[in-house]
C-alpha atoms as a PDB file:
ATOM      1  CA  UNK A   1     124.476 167.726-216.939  1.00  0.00           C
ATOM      2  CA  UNK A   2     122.885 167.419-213.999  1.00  0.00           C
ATOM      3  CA  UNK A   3     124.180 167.613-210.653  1.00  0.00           C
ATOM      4  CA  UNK A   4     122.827 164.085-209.447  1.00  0.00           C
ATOM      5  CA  UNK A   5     124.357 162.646-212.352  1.00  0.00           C
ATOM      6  CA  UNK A   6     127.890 164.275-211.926  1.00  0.00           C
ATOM      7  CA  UNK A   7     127.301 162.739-208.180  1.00  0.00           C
ATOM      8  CA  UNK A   8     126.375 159.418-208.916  1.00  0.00           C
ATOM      9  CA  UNK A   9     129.304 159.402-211.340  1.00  0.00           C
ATOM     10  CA  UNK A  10     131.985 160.564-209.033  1.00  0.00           C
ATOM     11  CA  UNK A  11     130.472 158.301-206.395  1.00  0.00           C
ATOM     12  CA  UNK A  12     130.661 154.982-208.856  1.00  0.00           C
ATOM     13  CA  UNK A  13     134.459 155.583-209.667  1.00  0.00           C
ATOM     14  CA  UNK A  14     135.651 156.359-206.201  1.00  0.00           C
ATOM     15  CA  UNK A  15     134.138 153.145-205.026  1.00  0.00           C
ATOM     16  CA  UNK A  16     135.341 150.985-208.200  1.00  0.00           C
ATOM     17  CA  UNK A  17     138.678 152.792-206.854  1.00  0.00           C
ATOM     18  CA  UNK A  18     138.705 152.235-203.039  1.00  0.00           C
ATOM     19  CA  UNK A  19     137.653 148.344-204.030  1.00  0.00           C
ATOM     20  CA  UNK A  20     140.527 148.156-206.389  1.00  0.00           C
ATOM     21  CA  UNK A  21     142.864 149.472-203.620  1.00  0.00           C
ATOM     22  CA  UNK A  22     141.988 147.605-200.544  1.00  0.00           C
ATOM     23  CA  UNK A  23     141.277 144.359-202.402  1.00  0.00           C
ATOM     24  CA  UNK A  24     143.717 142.613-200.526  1.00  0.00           C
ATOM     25  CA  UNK A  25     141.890 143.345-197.031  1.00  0.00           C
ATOM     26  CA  UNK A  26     138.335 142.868-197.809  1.00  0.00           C
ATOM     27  CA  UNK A  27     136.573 139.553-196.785  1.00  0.00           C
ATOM     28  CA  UNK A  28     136.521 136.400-199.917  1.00  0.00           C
ATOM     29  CA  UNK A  29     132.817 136.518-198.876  1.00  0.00           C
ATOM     30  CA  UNK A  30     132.851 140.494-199.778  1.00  0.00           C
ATOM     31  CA  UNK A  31     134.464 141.058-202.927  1.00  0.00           C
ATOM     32  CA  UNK A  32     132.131 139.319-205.466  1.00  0.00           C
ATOM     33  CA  UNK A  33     128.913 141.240-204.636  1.00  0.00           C
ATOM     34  CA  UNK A  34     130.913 144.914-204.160  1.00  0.00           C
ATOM     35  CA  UNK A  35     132.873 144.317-207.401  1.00  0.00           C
ATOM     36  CA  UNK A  36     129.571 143.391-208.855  1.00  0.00           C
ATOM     37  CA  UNK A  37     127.894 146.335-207.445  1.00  0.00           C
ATOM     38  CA  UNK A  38     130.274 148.634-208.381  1.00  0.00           C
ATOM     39  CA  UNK A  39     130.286 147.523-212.201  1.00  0.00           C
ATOM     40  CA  UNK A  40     127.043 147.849-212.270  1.00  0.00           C
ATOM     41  CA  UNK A  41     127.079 151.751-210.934  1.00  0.00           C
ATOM     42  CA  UNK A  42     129.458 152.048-213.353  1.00  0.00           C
ATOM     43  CA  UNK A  43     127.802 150.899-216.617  1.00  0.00           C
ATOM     44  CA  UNK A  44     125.130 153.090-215.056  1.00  0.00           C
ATOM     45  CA  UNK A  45     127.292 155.832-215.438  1.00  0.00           C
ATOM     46  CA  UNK A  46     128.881 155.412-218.497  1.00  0.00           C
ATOM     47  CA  UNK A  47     124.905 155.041-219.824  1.00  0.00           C
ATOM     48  CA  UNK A  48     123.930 158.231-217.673  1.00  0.00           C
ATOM     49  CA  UNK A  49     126.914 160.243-219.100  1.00  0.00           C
ATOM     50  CA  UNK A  50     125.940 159.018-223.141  1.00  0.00           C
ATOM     51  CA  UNK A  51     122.331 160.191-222.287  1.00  0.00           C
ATOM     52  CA  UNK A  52     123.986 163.338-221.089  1.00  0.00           C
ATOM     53  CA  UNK A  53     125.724 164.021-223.928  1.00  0.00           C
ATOM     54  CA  UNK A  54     123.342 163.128-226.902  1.00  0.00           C
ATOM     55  CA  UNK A  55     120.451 164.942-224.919  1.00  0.00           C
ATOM     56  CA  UNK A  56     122.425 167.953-224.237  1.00  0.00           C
ATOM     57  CA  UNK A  57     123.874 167.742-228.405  1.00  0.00           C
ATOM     58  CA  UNK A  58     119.980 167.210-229.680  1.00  0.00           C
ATOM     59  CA  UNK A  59     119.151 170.236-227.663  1.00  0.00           C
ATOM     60  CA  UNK A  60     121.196 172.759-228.855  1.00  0.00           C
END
């Protein structure tokens, strides 16, 4: 797996994570479009990480 990949994953849960933590203090205007943002990166990933996984499995 590649190291852009493991970043981008990393990157997608930590900011799912912070926006589950301070979703008290963010802005009403905020919170739709970063919670939308961030379950988008994160569909990404999980899609990223099944490529991964079959390409890595087909190759060897």
């Amino acid at each position: 797996m590649s190291t852009t990949i493991v970043t981008f994953i990393i990157l997608s849960f930590s900011l799912a994570l912070v926006l589950i933590m301070k979703k008290d203090s963010l802005p009403a205007g905020v919170k739709r479009p970063l919670a939308i943002i961030a379950l988008v990166m994160i569909t990404f990933s999980f899609v990223l990480l099944l490529y991964s996984l079959f390409h890595a499995g087909a190759a060897g």
